[in-house]
PDB file of N, CA and C in Angstrom:
ATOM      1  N   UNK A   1      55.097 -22.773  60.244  1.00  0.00           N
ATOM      2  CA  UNK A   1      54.564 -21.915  61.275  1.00  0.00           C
ATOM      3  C   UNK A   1      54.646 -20.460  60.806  1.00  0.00           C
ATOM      4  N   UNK A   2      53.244 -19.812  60.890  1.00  0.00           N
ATOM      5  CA  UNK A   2      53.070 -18.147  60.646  1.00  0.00           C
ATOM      6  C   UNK A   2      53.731 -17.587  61.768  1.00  0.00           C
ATOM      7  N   UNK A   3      54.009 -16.363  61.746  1.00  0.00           N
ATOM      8  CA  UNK A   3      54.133 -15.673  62.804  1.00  0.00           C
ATOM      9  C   UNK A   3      53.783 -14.058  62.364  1.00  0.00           C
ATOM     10  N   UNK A   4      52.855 -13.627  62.958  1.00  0.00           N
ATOM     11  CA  UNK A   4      52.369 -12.291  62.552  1.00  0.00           C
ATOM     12  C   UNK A   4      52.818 -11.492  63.722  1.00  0.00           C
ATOM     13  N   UNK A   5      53.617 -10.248  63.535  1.00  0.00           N
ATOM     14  CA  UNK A   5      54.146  -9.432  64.044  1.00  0.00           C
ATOM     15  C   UNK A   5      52.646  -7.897  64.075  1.00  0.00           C
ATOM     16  N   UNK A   6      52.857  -7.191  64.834  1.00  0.00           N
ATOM     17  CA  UNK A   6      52.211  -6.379  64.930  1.00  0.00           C
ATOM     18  C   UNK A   6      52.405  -5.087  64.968  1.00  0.00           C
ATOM     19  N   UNK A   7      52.549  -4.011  64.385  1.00  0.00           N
ATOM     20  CA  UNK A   7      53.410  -2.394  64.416  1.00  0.00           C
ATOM     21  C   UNK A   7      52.605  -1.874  65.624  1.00  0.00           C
ATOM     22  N   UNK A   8      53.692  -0.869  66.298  1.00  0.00           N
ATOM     23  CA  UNK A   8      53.754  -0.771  67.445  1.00  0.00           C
ATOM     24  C   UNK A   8      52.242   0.334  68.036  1.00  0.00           C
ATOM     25  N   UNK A   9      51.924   1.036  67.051  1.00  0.00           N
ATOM     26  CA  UNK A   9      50.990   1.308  66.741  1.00  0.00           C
ATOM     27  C   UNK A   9      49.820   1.552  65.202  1.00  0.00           C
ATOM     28  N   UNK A  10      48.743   2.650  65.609  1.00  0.00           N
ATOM     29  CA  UNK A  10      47.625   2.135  64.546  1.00  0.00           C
ATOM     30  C   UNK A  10      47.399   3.559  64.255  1.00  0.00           C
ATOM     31  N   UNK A  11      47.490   4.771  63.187  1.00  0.00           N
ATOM     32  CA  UNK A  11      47.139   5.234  62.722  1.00  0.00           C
ATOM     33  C   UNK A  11      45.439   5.901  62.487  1.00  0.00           C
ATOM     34  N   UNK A  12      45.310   6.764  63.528  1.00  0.00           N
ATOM     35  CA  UNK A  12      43.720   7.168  63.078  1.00  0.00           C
ATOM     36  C   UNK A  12      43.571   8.424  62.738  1.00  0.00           C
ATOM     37  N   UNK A  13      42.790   8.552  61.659  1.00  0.00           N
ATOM     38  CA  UNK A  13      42.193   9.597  61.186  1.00  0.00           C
ATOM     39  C   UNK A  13      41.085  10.859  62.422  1.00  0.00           C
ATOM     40  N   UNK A  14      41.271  12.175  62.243  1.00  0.00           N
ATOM     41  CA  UNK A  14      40.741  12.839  63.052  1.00  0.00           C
ATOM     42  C   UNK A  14      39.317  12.659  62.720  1.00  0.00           C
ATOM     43  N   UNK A  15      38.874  12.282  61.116  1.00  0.00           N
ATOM     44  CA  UNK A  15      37.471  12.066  61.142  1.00  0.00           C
ATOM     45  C   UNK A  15      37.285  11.095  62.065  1.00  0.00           C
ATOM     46  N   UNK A  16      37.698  10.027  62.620  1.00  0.00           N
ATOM     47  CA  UNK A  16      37.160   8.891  63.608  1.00  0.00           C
ATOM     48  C   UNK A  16      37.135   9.337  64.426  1.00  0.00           C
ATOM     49  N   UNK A  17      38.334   9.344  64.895  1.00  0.00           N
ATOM     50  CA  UNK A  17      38.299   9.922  66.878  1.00  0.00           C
ATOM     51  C   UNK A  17      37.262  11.561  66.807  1.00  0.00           C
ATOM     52  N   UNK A  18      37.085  12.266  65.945  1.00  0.00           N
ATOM     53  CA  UNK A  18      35.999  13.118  66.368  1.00  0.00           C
ATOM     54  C   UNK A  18      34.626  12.995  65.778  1.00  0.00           C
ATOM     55  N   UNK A  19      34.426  12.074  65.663  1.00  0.00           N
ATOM     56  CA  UNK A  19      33.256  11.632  64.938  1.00  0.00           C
ATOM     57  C   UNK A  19      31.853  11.553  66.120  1.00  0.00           C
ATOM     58  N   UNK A  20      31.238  12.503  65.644  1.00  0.00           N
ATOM     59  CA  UNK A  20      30.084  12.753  67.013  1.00  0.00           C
ATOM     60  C   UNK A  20      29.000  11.856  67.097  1.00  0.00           C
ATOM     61  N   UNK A  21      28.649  10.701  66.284  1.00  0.00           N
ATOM     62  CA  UNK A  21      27.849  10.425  66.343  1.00  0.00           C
ATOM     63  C   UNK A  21      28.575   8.263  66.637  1.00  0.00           C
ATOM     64  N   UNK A  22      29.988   7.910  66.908  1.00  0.00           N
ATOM     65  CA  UNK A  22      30.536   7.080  67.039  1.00  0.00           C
ATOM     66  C   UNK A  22      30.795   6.774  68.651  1.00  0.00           C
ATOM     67  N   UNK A  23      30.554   6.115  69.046  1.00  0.00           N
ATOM     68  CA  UNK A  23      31.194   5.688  70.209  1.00  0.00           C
ATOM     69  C   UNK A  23      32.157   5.254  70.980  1.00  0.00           C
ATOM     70  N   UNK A  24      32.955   5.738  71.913  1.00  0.00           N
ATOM     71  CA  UNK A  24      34.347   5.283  72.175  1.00  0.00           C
ATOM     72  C   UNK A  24      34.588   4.150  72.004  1.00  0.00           C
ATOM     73  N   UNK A  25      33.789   2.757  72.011  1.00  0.00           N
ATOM     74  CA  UNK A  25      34.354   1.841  71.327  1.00  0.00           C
ATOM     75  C   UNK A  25      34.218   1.273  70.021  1.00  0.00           C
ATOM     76  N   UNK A  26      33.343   1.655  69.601  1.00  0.00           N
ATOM     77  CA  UNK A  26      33.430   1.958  67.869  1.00  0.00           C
ATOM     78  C   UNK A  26      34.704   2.437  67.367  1.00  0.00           C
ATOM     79  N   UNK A  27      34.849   3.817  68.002  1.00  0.00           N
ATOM     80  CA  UNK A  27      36.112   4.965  67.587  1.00  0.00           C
ATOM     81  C   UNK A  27      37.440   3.297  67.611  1.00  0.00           C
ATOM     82  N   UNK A  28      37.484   2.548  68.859  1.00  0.00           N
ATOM     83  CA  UNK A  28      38.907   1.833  69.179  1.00  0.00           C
ATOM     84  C   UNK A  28      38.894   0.774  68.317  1.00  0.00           C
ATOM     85  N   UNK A  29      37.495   0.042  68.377  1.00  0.00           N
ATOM     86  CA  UNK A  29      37.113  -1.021  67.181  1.00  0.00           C
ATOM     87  C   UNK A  29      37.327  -0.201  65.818  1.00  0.00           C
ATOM     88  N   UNK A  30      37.699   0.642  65.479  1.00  0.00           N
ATOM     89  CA  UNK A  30      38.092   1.075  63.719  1.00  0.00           C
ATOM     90  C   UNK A  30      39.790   0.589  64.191  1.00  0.00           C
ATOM     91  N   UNK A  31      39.814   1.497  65.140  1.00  0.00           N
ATOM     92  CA  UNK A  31      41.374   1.644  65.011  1.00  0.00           C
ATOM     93  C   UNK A  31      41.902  -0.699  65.101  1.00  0.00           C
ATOM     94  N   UNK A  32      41.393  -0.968  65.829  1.00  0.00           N
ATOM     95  CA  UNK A  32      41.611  -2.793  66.105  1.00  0.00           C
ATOM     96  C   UNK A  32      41.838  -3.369  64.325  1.00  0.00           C
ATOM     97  N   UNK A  33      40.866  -2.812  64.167  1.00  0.00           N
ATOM     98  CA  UNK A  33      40.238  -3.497  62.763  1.00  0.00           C
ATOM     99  C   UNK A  33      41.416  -3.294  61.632  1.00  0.00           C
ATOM    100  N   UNK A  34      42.249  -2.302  62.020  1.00  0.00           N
ATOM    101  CA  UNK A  34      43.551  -1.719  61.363  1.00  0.00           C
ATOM    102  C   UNK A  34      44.419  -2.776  61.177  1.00  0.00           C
ATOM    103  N   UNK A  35      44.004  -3.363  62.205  1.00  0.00           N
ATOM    104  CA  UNK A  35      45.421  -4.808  62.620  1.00  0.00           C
ATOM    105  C   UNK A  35      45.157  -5.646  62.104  1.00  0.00           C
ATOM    106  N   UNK A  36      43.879  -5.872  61.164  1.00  0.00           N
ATOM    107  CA  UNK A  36      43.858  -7.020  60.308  1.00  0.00           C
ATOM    108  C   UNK A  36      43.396  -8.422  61.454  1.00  0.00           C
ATOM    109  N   UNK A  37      42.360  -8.181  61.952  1.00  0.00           N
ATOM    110  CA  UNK A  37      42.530  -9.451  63.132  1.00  0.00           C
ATOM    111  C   UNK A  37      41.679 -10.545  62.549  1.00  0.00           C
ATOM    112  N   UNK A  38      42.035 -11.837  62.617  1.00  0.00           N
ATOM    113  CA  UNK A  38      42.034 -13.113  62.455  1.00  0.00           C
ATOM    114  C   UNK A  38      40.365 -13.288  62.454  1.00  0.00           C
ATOM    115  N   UNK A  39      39.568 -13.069  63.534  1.00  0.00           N
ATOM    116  CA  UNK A  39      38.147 -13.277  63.431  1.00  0.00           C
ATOM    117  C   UNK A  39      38.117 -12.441  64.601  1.00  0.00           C
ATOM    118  N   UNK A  40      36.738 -12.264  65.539  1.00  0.00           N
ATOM    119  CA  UNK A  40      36.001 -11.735  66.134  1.00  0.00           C
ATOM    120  C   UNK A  40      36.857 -11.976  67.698  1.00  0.00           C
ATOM    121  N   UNK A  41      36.975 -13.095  68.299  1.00  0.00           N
ATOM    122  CA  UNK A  41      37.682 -13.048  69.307  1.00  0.00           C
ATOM    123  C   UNK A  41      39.241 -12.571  69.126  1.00  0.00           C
ATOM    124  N   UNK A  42      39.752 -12.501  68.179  1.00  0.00           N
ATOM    125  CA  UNK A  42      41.449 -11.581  67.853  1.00  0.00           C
ATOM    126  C   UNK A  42      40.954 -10.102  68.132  1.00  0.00           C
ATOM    127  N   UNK A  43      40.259  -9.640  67.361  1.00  0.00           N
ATOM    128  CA  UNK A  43      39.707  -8.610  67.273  1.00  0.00           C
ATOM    129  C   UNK A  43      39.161  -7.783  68.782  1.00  0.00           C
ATOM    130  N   UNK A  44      38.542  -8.567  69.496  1.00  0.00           N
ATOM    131  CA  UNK A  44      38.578  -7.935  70.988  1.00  0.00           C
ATOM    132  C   UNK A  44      39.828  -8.010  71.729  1.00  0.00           C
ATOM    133  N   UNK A  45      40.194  -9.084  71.705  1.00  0.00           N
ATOM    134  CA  UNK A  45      41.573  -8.585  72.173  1.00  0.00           C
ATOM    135  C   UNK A  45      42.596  -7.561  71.637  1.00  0.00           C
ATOM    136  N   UNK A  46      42.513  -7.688  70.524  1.00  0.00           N
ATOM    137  CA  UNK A  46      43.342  -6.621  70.103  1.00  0.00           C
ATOM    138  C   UNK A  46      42.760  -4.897  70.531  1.00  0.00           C
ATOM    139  N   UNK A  47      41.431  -4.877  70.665  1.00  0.00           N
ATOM    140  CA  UNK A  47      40.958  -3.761  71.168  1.00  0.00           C
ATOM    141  C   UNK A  47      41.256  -3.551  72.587  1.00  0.00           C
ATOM    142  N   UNK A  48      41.236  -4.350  73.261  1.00  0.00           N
ATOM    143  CA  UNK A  48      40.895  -4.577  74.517  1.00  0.00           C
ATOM    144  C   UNK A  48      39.596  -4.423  75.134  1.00  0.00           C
ATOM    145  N   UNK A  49      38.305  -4.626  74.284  1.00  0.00           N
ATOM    146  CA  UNK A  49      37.026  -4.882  74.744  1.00  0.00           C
ATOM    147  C   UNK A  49      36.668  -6.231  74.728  1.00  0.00           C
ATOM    148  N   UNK A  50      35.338  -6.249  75.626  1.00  0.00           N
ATOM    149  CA  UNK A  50      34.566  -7.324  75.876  1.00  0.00           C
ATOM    150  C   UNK A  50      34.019  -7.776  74.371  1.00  0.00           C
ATOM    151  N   UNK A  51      33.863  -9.369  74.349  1.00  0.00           N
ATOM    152  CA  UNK A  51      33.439  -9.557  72.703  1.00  0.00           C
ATOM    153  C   UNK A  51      31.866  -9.190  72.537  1.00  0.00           C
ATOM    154  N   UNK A  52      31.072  -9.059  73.662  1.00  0.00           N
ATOM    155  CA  UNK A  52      29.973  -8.273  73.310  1.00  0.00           C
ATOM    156  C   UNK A  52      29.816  -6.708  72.479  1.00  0.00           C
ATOM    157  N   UNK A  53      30.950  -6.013  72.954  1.00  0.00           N
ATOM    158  CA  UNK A  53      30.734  -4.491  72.480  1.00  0.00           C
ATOM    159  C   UNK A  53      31.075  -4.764  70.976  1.00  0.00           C
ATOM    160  N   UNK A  54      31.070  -5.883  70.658  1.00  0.00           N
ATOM    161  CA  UNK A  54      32.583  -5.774  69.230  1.00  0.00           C
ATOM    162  C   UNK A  54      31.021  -5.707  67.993  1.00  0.00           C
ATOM    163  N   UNK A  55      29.405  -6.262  68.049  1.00  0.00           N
ATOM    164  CA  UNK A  55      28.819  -6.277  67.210  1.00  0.00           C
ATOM    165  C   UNK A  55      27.922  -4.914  67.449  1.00  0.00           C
ATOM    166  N   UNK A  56      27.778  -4.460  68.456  1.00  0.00           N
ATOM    167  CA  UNK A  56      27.223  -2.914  68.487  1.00  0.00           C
ATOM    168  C   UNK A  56      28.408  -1.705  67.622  1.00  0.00           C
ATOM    169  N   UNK A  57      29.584  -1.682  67.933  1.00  0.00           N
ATOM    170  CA  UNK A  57      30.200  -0.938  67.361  1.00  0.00           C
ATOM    171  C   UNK A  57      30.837  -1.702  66.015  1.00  0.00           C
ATOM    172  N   UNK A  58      30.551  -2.518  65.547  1.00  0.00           N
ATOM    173  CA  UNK A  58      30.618  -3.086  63.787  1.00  0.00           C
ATOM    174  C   UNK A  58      29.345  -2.245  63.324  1.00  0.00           C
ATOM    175  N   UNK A  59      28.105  -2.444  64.125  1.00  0.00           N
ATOM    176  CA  UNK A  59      26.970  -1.732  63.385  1.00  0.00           C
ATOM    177  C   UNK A  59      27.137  -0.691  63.308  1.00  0.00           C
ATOM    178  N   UNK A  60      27.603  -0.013  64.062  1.00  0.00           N
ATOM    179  CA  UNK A  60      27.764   1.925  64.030  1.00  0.00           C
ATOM    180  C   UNK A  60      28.978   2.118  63.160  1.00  0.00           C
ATOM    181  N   UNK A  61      29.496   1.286  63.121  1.00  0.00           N
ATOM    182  CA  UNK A  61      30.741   1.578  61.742  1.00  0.00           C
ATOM    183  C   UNK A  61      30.025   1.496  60.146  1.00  0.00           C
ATOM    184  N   UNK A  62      29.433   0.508  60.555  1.00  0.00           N
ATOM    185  CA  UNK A  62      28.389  -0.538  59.114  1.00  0.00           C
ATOM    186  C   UNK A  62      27.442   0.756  58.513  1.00  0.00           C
ATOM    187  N   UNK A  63      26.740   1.680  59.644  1.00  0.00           N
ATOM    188  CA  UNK A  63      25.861   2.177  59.268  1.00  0.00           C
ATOM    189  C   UNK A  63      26.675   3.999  58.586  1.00  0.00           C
ATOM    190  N   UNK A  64      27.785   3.956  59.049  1.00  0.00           N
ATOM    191  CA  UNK A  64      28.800   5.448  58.599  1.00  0.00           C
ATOM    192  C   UNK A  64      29.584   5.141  57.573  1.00  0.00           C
ATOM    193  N   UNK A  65      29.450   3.767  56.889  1.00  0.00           N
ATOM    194  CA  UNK A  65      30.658   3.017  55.793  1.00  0.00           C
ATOM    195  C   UNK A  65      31.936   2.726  56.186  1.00  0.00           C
ATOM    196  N   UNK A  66      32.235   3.013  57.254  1.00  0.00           N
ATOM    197  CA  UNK A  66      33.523   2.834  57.875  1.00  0.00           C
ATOM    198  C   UNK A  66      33.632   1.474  58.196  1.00  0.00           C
ATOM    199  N   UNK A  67      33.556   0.535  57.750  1.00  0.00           N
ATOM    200  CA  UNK A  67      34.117  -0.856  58.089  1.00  0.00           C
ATOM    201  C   UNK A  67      35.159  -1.104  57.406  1.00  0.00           C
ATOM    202  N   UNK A  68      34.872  -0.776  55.912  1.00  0.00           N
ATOM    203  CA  UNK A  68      35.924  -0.541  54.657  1.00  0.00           C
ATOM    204  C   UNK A  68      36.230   0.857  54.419  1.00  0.00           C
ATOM    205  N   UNK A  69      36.636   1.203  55.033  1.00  0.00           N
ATOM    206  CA  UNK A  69      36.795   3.125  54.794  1.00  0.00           C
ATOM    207  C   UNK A  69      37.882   3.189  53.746  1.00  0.00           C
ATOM    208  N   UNK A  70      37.338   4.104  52.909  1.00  0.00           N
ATOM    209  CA  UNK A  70      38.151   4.543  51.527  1.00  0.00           C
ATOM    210  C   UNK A  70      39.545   5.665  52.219  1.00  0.00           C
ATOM    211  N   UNK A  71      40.163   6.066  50.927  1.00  0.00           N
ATOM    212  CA  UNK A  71      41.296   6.860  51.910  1.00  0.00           C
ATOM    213  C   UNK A  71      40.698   8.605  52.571  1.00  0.00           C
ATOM    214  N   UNK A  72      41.022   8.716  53.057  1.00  0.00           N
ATOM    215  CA  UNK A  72      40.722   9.531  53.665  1.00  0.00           C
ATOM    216  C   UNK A  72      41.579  11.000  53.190  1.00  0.00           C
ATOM    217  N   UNK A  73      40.652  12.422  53.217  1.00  0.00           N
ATOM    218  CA  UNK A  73      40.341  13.279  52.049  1.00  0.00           C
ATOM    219  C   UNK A  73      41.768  13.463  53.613  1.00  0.00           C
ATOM    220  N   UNK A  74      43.290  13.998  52.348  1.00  0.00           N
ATOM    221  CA  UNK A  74      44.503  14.918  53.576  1.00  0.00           C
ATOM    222  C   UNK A  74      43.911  15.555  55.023  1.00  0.00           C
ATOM    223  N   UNK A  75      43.645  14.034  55.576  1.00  0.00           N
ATOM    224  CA  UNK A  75      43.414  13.974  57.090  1.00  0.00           C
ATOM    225  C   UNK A  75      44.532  14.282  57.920  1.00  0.00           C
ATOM    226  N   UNK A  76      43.979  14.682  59.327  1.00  0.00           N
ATOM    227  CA  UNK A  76      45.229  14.996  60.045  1.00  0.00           C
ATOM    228  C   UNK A  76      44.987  13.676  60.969  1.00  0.00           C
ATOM    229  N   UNK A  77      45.926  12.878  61.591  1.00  0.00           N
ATOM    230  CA  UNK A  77      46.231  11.626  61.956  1.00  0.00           C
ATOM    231  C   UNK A  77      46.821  11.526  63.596  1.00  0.00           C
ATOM    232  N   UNK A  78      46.411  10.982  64.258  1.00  0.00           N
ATOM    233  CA  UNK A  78      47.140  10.517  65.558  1.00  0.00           C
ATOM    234  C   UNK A  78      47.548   9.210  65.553  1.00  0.00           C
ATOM    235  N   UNK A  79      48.360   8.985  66.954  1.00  0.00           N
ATOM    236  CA  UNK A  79      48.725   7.836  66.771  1.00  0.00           C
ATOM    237  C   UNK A  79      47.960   6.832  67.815  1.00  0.00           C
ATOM    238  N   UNK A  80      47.754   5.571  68.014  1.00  0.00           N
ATOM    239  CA  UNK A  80      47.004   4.785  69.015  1.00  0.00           C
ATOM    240  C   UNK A  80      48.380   4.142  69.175  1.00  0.00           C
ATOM    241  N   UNK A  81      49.141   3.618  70.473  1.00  0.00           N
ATOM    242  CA  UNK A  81      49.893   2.731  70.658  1.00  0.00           C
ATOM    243  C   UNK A  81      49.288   1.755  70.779  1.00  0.00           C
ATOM    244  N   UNK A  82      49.297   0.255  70.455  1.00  0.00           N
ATOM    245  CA  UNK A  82      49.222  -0.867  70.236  1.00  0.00           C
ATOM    246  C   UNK A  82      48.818  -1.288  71.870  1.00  0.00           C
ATOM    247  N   UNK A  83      50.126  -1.456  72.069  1.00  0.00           N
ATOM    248  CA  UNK A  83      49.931  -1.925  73.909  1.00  0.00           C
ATOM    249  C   UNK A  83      48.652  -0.665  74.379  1.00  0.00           C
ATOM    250  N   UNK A  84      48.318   0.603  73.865  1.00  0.00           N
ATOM    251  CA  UNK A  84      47.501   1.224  75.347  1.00  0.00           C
ATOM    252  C   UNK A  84      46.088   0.516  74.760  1.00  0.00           C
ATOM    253  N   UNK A  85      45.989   0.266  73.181  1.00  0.00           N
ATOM    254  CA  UNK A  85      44.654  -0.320  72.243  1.00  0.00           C
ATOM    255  C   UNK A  85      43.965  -1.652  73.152  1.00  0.00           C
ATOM    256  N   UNK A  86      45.112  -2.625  73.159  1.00  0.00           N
ATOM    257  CA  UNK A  86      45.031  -3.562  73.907  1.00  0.00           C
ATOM    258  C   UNK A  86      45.056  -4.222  75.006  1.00  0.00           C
ATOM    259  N   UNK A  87      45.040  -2.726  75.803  1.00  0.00           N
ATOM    260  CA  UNK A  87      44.947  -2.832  77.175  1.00  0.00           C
ATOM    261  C   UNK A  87      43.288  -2.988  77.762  1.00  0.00           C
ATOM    262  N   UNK A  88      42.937  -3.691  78.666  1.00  0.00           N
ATOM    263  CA  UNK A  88      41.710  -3.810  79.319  1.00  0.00           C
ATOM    264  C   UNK A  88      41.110  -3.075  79.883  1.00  0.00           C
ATOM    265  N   UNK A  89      42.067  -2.540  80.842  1.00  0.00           N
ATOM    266  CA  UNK A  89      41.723  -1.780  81.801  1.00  0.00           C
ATOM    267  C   UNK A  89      42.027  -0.674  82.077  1.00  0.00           C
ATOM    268  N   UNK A  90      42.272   0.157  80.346  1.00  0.00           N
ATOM    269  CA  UNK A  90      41.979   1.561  80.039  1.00  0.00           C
ATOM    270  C   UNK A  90      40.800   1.241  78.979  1.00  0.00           C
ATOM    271  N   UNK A  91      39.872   2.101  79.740  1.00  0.00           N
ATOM    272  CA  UNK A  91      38.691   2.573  78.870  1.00  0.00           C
ATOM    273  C   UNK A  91      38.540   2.983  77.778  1.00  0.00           C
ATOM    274  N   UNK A  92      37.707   2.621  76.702  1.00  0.00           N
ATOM    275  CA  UNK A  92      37.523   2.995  75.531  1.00  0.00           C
ATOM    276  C   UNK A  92      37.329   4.573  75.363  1.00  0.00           C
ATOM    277  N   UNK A  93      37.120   5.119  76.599  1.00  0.00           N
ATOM    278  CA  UNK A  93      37.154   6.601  76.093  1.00  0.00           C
ATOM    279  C   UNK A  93      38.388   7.619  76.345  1.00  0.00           C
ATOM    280  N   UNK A  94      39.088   6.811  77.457  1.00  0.00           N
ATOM    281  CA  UNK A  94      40.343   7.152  77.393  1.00  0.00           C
ATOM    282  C   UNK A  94      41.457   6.711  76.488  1.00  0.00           C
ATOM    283  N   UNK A  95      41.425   6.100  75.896  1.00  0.00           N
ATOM    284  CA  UNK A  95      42.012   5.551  74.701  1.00  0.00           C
ATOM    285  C   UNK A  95      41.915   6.864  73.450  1.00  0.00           C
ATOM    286  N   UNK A  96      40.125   6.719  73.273  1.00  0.00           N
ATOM    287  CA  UNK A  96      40.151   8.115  71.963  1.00  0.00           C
ATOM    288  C   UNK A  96      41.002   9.451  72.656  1.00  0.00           C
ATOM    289  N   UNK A  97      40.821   9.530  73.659  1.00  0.00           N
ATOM    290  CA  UNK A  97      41.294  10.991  74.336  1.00  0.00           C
ATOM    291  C   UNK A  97      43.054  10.522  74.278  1.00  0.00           C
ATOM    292  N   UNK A  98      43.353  10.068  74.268  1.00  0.00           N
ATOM    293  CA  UNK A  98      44.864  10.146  74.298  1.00  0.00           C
ATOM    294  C   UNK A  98      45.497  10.561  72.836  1.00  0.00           C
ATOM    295  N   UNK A  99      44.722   9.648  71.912  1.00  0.00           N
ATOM    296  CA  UNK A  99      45.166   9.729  70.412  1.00  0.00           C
ATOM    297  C   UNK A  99      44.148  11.735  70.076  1.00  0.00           C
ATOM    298  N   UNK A 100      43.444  12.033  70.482  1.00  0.00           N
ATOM    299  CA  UNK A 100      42.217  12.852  70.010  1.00  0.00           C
ATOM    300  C   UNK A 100      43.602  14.505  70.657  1.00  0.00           C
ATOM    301  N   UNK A 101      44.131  14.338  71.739  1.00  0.00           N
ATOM    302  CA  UNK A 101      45.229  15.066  72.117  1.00  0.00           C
ATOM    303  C   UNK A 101      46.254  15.182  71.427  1.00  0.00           C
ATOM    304  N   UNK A 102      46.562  14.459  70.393  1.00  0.00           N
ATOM    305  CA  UNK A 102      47.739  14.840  69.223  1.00  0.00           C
ATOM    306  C   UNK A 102      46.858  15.598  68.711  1.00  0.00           C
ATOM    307  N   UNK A 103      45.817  15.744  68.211  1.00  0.00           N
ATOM    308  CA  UNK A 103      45.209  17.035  67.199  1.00  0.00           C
ATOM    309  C   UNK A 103      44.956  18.047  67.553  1.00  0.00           C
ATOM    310  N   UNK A 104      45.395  18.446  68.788  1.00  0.00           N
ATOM    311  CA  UNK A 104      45.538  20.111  69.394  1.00  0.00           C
ATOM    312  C   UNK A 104      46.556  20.550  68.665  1.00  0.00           C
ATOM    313  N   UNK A 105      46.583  21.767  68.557  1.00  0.00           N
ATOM    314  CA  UNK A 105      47.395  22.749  67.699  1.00  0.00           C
ATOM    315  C   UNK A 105      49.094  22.649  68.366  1.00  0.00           C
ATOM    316  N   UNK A 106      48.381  22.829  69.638  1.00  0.00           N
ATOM    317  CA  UNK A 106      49.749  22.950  70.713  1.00  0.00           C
ATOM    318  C   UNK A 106      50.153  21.919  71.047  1.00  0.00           C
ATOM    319  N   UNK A 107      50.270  20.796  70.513  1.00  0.00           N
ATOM    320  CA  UNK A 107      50.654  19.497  70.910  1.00  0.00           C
ATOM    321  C   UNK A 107      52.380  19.325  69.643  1.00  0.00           C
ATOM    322  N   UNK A 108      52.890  18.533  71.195  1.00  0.00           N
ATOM    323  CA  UNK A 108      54.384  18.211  70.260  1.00  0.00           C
ATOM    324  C   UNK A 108      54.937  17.348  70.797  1.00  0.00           C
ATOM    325  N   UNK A 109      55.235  16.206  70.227  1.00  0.00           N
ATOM    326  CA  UNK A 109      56.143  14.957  70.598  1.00  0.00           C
ATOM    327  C   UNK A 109      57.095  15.016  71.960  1.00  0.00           C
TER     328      UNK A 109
END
């Protein structure tokens, strides 16, 4: 028996969460995709979207290269907690806005 553990959160780059031309669930589907998920239904859950949104925002990743994103040029980074990623019934745009609020200047733990 596997047992895959999950870190408590997911690491995103400020190019994602401010990426103007991505969509709040695109932006959460990069961050999901972090977790390494099993197939397509892991993968919404781990986002906490519907499995419909999961092939519109693969394409808007598909079409920016971000499905496989290379490392990223000394990015500045927020954090996504795991549990708020995989919550349902916070919105995909409140999700980017929580992590998108560590990259204010005036922001501190």
């Amino acid at each position: 028996m596997t047992v895959h553990f999950l870190p408590s959160q997911v690491k995103v780059p400020r190019h994602i969460l401010l990426h103007d031309q991505l969509t709040p669930a695109a932006k959460v589907l990069w961050a999901g995709l972090q977790l390494r998920p099993k197939n397509q239904e892991h993968l919404a859950q781990l986002c906490g979207l519907s499995q419909a949104s999961i092939k519109p925002g693969q394409t808007q990743l598909e079409r920016f290269s971000l499905l496989n994103p290379g490392p990223f040029p000394r990015a500045d980074w927020a954090f996504l907690p795991v549990d708020l990623l995989r919550n349902k019934a916070v919105h995909p745009q409140a999700k980017i806005t929580y992590a998108a609020i560590q990259l204010l200047p005036t922001f501190a733990d």
